[in-house]
Protein backbone atom coordinates (compact mmCIF):
# COMPACT_ATOMS: atom_id res chain seq x y z
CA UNK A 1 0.00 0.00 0.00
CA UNK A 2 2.78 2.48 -0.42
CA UNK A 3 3.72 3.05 3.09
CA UNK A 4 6.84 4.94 3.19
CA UNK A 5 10.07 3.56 4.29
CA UNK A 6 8.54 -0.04 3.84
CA UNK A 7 7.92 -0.29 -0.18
CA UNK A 8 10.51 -1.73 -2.16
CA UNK A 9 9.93 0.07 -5.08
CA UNK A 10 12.27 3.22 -5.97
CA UNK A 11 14.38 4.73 -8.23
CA UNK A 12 17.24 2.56 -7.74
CA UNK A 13 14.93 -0.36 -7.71
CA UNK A 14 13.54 1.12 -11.06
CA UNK A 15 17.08 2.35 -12.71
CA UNK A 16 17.30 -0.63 -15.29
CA UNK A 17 13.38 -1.32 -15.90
CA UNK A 18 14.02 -0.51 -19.22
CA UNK A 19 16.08 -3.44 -19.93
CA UNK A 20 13.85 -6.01 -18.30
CA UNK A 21 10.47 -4.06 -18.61
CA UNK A 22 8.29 -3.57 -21.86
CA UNK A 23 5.55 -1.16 -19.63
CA UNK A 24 7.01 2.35 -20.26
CA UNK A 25 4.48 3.90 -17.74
CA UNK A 26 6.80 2.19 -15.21
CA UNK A 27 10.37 3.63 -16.48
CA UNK A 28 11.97 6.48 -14.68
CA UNK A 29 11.18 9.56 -16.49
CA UNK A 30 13.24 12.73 -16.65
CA UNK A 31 11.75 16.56 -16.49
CA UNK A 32 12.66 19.18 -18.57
CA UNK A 33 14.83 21.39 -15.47
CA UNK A 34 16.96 17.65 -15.41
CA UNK A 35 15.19 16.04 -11.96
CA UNK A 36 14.17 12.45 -12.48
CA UNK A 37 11.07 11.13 -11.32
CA UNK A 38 9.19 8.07 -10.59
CA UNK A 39 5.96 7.52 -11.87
CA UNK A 40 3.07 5.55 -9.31
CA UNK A 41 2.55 2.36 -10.78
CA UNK A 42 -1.16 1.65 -12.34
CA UNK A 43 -1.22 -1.25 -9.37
CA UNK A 44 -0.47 1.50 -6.68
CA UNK A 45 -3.21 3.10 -4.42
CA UNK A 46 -4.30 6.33 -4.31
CA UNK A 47 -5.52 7.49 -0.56
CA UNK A 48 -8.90 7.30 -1.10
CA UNK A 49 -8.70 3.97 -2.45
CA UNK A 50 -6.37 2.90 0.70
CA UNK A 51 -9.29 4.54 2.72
CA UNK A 52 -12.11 2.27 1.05
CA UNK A 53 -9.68 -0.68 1.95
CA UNK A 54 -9.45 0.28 5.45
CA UNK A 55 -13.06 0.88 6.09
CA UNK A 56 -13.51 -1.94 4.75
CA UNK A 57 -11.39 -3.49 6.77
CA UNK A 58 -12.93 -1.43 10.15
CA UNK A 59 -16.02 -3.82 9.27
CA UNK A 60 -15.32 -6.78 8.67
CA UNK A 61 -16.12 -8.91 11.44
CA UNK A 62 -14.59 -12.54 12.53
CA UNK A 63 -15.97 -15.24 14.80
CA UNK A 64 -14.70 -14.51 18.51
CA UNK A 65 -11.07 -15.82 19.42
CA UNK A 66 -10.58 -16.09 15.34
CA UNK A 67 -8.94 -12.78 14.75
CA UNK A 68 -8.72 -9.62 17.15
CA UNK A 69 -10.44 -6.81 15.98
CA UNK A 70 -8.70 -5.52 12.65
CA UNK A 71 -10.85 -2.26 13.39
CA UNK A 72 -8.63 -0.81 15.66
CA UNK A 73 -5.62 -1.39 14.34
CA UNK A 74 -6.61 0.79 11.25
CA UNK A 75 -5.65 4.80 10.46
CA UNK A 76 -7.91 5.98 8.14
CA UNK A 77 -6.27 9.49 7.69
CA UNK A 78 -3.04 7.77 6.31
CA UNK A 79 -4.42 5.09 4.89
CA UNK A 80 -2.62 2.03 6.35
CA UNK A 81 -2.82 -0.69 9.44
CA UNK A 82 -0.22 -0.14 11.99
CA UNK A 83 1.21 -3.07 14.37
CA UNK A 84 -0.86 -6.37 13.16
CA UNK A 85 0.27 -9.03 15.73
CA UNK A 86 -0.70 -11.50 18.48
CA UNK A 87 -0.35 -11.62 22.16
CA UNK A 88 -0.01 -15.30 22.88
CA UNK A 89 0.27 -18.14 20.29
CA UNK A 90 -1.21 -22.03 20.69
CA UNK A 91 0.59 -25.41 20.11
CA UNK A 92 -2.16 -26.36 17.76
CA UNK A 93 -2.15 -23.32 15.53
CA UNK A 94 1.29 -23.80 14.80
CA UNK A 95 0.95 -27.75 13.86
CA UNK A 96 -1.79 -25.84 11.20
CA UNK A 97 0.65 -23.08 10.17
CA UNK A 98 3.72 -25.11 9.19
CA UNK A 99 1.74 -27.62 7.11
CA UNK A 100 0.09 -24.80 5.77
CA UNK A 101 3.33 -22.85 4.68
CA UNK A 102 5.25 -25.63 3.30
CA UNK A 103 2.18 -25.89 0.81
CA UNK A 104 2.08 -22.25 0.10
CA UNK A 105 5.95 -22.47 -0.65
CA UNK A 106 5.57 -25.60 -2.86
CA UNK A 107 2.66 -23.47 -4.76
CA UNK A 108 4.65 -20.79 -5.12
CA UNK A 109 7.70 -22.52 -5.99
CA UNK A 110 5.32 -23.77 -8.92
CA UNK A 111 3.97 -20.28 -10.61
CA UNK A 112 7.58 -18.00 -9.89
CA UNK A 113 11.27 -18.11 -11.52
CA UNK A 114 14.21 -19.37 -8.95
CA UNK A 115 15.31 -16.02 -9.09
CA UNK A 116 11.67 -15.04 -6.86
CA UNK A 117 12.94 -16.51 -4.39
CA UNK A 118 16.03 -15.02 -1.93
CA UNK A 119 16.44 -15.77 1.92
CA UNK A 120 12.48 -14.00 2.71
CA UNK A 121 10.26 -16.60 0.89
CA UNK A 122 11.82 -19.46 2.95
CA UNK A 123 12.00 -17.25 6.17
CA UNK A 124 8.62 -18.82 7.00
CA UNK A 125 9.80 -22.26 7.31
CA UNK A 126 11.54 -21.39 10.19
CA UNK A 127 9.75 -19.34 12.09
CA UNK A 128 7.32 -21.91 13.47
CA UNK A 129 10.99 -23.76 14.14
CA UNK A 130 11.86 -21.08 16.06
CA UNK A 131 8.28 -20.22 17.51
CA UNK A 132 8.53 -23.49 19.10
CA UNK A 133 11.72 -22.74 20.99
């Protein structure tokens, strides 16, 4: 959603689109007094889209003990959810999540290029490992 100093996607991260990337809407463009800059990608949100997202979000409502309430973890003037995680974590839950992640990683290991994949798609994997310790 954009938020800065936690999006990946900048102008050094754009620098050799061109070479790799047929959508010129994406490539850096240059102004006429010589500053570069980088245009929002068609995927990005604009605020008030972020805002329908978190409203959304602010009512959606989960059977008790399934999620905490999503509601107040949302800011709707900047458009993003701030601190999303749990106080205490069960035995059981974590049986479910590491079955569940090693056939998320085998999906995605089907549909992406080995070059998806660095040291933060298997990071997972291990954190139910170390979870349990």
């Amino acid at each position: 959603m954009d938020v800065k100093g936690k999006t990946k996607d900048n102008p050094k991260a754009r620098m050799n689109i061109k070479e790799y990337c047929r959508k010129k809407e994406l490539w850096l463009q240059e102004l006429q007094n010589g500053k570069i800059v980088k245009p929002k990608a068609s995927f990005s949100f604009t605020l008030d889209e972020k805002r329908e997202i978190i409203q959304w979000v602010k009512n959606l409502r989960m059977p008790e003990g399934y999620a905490s309430n999503l509601g107040k973890r949302a800011d709707m003037n900047e458009g993003k959810l701030i601190d999303l995680c749990s106080g205490k974590l069960l035995e059981s839950s974590l049986d479910r999540m590491e079955e569940n992640i090693l056939v998320t990683t085998t999906k995605l290991e089907k549909i992406f290029p080995c070059g998806f994949f660095d040291v933060m798609e298997h990071l997972p994997i291990h954190l139910v490992q170390e979870a349990r310790l």
